[in-house]
C-alpha atoms as a PDB file:
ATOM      1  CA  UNK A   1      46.265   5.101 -19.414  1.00  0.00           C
ATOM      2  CA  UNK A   2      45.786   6.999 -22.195  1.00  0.00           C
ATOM      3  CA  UNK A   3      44.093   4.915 -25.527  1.00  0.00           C
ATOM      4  CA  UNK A   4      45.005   4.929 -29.207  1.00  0.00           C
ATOM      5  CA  UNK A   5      41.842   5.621 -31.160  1.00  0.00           C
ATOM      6  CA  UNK A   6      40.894   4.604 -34.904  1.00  0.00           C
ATOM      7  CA  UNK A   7      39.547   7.537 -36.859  1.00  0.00           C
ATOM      8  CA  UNK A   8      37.180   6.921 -40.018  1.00  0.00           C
ATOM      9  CA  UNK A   9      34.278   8.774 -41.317  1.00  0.00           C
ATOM     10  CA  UNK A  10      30.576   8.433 -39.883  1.00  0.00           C
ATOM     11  CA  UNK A  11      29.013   8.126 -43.710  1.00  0.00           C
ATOM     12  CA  UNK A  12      30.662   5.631 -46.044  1.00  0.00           C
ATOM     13  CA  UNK A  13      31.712   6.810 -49.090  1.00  0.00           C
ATOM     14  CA  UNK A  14      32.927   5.623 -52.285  1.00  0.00           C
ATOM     15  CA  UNK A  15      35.122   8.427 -53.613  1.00  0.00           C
ATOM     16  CA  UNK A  16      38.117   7.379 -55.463  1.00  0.00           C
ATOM     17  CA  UNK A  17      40.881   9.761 -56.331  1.00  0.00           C
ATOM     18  CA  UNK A  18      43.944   9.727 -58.272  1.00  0.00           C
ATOM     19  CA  UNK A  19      46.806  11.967 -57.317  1.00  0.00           C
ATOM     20  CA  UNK A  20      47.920  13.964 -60.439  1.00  0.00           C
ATOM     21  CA  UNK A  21      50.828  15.781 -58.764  1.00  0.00           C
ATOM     22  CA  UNK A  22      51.835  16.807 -55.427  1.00  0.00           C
ATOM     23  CA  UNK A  23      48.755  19.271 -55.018  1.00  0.00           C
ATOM     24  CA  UNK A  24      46.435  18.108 -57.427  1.00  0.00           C
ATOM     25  CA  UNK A  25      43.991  14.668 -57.079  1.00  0.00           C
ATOM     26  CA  UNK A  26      41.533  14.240 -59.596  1.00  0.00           C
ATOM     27  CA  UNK A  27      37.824  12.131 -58.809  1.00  0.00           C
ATOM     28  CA  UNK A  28      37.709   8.347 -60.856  1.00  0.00           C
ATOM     29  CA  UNK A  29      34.580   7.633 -58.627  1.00  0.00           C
ATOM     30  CA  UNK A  30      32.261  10.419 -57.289  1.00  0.00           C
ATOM     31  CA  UNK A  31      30.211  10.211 -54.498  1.00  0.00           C
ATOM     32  CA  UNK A  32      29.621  12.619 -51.581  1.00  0.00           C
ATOM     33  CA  UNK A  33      32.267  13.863 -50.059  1.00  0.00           C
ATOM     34  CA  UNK A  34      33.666  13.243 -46.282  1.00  0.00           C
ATOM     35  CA  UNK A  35      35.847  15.222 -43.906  1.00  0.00           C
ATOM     36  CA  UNK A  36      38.649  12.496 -43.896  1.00  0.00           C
ATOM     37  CA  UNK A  37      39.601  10.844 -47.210  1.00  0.00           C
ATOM     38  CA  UNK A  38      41.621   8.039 -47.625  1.00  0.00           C
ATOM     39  CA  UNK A  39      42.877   6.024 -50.260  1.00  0.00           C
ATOM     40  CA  UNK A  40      46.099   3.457 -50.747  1.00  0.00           C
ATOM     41  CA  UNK A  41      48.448   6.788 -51.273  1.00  0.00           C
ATOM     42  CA  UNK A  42      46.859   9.848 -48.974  1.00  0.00           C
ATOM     43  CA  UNK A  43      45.370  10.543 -45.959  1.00  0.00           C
ATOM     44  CA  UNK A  44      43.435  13.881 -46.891  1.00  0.00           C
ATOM     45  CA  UNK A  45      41.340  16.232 -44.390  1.00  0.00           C
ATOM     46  CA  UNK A  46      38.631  18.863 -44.487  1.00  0.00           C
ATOM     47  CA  UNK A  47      39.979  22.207 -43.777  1.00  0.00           C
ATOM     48  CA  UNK A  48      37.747  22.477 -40.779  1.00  0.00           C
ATOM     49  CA  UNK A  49      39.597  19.684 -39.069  1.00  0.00           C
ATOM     50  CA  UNK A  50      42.925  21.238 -39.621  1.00  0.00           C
ATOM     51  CA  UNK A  51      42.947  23.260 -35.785  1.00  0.00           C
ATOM     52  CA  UNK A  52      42.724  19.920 -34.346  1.00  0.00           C
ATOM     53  CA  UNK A  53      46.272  19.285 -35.686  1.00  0.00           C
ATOM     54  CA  UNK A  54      48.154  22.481 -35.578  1.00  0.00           C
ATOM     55  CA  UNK A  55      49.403  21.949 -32.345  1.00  0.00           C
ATOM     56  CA  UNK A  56      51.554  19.003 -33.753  1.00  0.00           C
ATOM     57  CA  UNK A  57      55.140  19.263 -34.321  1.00  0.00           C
ATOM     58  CA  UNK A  58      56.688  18.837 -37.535  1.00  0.00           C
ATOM     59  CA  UNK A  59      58.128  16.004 -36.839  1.00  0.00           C
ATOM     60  CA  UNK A  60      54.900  14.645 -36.226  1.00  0.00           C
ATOM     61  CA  UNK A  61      53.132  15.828 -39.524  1.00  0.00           C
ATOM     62  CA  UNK A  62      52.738  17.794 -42.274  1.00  0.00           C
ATOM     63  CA  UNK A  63      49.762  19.457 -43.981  1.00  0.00           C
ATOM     64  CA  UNK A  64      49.891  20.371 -47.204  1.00  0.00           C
ATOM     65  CA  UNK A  65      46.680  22.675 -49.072  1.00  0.00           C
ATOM     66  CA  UNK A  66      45.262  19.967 -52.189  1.00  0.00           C
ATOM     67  CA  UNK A  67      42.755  20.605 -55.265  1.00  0.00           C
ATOM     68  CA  UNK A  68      40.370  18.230 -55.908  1.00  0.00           C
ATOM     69  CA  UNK A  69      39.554  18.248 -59.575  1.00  0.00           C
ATOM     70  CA  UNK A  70      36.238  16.373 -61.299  1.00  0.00           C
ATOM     71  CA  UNK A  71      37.276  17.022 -64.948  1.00  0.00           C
ATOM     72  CA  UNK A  72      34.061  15.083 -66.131  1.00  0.00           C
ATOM     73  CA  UNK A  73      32.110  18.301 -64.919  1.00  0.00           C
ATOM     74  CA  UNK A  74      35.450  20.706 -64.266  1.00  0.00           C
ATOM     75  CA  UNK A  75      34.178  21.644 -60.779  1.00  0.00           C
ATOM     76  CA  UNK A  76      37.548  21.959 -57.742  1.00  0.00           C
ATOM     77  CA  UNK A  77      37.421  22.011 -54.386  1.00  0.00           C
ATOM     78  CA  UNK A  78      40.215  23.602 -52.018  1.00  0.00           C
ATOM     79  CA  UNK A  79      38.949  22.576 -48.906  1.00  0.00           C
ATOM     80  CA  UNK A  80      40.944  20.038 -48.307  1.00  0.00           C
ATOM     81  CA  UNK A  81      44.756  19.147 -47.467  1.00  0.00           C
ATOM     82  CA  UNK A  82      47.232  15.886 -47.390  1.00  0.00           C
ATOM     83  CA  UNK A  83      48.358  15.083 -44.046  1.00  0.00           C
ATOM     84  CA  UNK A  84      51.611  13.201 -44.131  1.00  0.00           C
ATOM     85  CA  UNK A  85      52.355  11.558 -40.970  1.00  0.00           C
ATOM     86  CA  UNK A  86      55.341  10.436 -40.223  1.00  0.00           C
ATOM     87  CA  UNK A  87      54.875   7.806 -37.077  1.00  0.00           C
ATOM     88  CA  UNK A  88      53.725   4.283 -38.456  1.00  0.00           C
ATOM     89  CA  UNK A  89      51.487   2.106 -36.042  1.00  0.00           C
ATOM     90  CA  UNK A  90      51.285  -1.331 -36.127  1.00  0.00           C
ATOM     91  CA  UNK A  91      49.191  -4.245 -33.609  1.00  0.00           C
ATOM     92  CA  UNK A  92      52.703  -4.700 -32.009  1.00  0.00           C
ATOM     93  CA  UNK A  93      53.944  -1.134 -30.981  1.00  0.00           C
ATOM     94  CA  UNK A  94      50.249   0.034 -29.896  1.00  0.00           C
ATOM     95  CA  UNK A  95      50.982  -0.944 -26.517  1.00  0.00           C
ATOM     96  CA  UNK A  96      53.735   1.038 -26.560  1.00  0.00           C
ATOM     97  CA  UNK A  97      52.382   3.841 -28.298  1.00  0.00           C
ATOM     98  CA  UNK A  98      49.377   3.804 -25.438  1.00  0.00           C
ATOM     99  CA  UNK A  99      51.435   6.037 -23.204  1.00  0.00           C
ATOM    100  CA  UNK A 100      52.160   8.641 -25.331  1.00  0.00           C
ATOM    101  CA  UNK A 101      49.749  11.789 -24.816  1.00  0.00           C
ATOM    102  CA  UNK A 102      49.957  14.279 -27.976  1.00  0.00           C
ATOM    103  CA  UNK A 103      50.401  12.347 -31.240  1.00  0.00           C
ATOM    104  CA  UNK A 104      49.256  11.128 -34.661  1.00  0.00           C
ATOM    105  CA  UNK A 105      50.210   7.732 -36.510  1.00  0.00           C
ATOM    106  CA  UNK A 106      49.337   6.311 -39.730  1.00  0.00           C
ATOM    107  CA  UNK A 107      48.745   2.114 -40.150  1.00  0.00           C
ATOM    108  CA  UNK A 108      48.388   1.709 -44.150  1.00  0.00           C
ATOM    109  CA  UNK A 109      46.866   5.188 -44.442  1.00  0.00           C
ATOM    110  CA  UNK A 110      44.387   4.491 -41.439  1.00  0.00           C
ATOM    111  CA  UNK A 111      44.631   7.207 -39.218  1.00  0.00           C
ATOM    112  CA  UNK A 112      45.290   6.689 -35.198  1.00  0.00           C
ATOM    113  CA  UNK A 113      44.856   9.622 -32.461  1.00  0.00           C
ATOM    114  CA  UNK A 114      46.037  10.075 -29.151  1.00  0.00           C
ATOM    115  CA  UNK A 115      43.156  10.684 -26.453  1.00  0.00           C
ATOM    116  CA  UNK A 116      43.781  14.601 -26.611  1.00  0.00           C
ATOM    117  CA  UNK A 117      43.720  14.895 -30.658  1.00  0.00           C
ATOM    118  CA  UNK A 118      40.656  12.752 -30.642  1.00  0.00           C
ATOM    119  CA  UNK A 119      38.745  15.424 -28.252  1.00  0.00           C
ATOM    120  CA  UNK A 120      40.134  18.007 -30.543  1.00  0.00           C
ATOM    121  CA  UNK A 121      38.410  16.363 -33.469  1.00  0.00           C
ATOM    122  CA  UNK A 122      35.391  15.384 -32.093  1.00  0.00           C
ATOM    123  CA  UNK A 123      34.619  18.840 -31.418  1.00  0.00           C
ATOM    124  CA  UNK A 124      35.507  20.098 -34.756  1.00  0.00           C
ATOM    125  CA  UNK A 125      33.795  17.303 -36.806  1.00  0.00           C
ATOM    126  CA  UNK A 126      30.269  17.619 -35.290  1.00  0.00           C
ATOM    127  CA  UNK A 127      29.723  13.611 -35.369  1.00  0.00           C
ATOM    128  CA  UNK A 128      31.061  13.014 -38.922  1.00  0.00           C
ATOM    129  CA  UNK A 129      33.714  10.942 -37.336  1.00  0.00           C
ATOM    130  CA  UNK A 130      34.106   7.944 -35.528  1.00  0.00           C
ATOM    131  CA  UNK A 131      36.155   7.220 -32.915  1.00  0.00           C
ATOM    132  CA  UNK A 132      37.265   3.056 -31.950  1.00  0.00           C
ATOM    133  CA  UNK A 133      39.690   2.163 -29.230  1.00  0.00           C
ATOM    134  CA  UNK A 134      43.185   0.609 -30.881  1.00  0.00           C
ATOM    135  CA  UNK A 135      42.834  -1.843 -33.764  1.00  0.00           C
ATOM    136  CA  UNK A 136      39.639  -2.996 -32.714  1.00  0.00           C
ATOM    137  CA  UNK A 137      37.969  -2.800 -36.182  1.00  0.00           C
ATOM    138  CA  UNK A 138      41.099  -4.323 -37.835  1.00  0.00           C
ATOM    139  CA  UNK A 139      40.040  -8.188 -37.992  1.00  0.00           C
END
C-alpha cells in the first residue's frame, strides 16, 4: 500500500507574510526562513524543492516564481514559488487517496505527498523536512 505523508518544515518558524499581488508577498513577522512556507492563503516552496514536483501534471499543480519583499529593510528574495494544488485531502478520502502513486494534495494549506514525491523531497531537502504518515499530527 502506498501511504499519504504530511510534509512540514524540520525548524519552526514564525514568518508571517501578506500577499500583495499575485507575485508579490511582503514579511509582517520575520524570522528565519524555511524551504516550505505556509500561511492561511499559500503554500510557498524553496526553489531547490521545485525538481521534486516537475514531474506533476498540470492538473495536479501549478508553480508560480514569487518575491518576497521586507520593506522595513527593502531586502527580496526570488527563491521561492506558490504551489497551487488543486486536489483537496480530507480524514475521509485519505483512505482512498492511499492507492494513488504520483500525487500532491492540499488539507487547509497543509501539504500531503504520495510515497514517490516524498522520496523526491527528502533527497532534495537534506533533512529540513519532515515527513508523518496520513493525518497523524492532525489531533
Amino acid at each position: 500500500m502506498n501511504l499519504v505523508y504530511n510534509v512540514s518544515s524540520s525548524k519552526i518558524s514564525r514568518i508571517n507574510l501578506l500577499r500583495i499581488d499575485e507575485k508579490n508577498f511582503s514579511i509582517l513577522e520575520y524570522d528565519e526562513f524555511t524551504p516550505l512556507l505556509i500561511g492561511a492563503n499559500y503554500t510557498l516552496i524553496d526553489n531547490l524543492l521545485i525538481p521534486a514536483f516537475k514531474w506533476l501534471g498540470k492538473d495536479e499543480i501549478e508553480i508560480k516564481p514569487v518575491k518576497i519583499i521586507r520593506k522595513a529593510t527593502g531586502q527580496e528574495w526570488n527563491n521561492y514559488c506558490e504551489i497551487i494544488i488543486h486536489e483537496p485531502i480530507d480524514p475521509e478520502k485519505i483512505e482512498i487517496i492511499d492507492s494513488n502513486k504520483n500525487s500532491v494534495w492540499q488539507y487547509n494549506h497543509h501539504l500531503f505527498v504520495s510515497d514517490e514525491l516524498m522520496k523526491r523531497l527528502k533527497k532534495l531537502s537534506k533533512e529540513e523536512l519532515t515527513f508523518s504518515v496520513g493525518f497523524s499530527h492532525f489531533a
